[in-house]
Protein backbone atom coordinates (compact mmCIF):
# COMPACT_ATOMS: atom_id res chain seq x y z
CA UNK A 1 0.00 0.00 0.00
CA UNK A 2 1.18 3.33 -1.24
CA UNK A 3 0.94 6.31 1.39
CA UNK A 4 0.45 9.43 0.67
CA UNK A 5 3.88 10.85 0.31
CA UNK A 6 5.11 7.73 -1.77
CA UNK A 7 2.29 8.96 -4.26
CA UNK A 8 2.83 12.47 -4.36
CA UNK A 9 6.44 11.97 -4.78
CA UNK A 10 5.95 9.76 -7.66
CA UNK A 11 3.54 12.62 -9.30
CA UNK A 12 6.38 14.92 -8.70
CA UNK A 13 8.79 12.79 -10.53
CA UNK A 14 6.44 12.29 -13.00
CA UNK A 15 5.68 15.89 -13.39
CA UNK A 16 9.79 16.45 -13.57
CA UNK A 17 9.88 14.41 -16.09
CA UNK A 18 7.23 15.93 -18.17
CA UNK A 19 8.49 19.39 -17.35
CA UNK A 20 12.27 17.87 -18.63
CA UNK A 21 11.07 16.74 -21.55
CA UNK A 22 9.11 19.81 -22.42
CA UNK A 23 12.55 21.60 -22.32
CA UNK A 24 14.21 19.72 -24.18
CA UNK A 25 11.58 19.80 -27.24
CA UNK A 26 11.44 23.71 -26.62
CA UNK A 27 15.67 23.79 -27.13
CA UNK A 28 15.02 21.69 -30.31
CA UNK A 29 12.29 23.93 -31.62
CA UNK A 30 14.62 26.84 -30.78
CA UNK A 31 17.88 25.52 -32.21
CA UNK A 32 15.54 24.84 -35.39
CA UNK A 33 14.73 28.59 -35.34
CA UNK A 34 17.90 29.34 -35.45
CA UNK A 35 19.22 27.02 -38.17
CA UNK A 36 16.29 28.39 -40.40
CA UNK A 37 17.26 32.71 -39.72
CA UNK A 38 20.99 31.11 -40.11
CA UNK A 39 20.44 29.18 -43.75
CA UNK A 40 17.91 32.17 -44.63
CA UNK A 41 20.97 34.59 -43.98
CA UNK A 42 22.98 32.64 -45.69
CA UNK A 43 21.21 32.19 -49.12
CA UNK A 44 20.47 35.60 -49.21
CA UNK A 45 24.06 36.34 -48.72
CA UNK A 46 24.49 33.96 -51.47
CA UNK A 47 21.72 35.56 -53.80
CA UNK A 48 23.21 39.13 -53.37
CA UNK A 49 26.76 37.74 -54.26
CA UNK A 50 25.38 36.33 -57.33
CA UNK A 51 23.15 39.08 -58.60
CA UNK A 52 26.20 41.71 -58.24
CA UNK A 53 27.83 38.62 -60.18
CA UNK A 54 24.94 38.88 -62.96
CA UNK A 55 25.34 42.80 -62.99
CA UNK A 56 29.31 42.78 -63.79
CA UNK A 57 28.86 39.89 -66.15
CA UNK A 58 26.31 41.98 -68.15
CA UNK A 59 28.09 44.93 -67.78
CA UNK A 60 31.31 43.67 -69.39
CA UNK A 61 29.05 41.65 -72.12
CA UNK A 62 27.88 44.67 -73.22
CA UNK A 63 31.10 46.30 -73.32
CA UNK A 64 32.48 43.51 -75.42
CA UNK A 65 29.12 44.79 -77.75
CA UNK A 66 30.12 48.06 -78.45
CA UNK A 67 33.97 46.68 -78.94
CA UNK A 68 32.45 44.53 -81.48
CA UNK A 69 30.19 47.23 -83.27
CA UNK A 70 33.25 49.79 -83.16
CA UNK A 71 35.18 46.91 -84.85
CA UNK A 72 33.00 46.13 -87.14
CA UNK A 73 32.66 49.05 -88.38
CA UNK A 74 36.25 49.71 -88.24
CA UNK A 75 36.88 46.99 -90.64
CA UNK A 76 34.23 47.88 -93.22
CA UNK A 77 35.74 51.16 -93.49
CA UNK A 78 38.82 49.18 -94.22
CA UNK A 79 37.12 47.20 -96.64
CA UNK A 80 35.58 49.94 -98.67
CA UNK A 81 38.89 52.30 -98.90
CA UNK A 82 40.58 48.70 -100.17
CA UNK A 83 41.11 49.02 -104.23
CA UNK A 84 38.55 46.61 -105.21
CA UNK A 85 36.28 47.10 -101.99
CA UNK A 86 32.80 46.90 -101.84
């Protein structure tokens, strides 16, 4: 036969565990928080380096167009001061 303190300390045990348990899945949903704002930071740090990526890349390919254009047209002058030139 239980008494009354053997009871009560096995509902405060129990209630220790419970409260030990609900700690620990509180830590986990915190650490998972954290992991998220950390990845989040992360691929946006990731998304600016490649858009300033995109914006040099598209700056120097259009550079390279004009380079072209002025050669082009460079060489057909060329072409048409050439005896026998279109």
């Amino acid at each position: 036969m239980h008494s009354i303190v053997e009871s009560l300390a096995e509902q405060a045990e129990r209630i220790e565990r419970a409260k030990l348990k609900a700690i620990g899945q509180r830590n986990l949903a915190d650490g998972e928080k954290d992991a998220r704002r950390r990845m989040q930071w992360e691929l946006r740090a990731l998304i600016d380096e490649r858009t300033a990526e995109l914006r040099r890349v598209t700056a120097e390919h259009e550079s390279l167009l004009r380079v072209e254009a002025s050669q082009r047209e460079a060489l057909e002058k060329l072409t048409a001061n050439e005896p026998g030139g279109v």
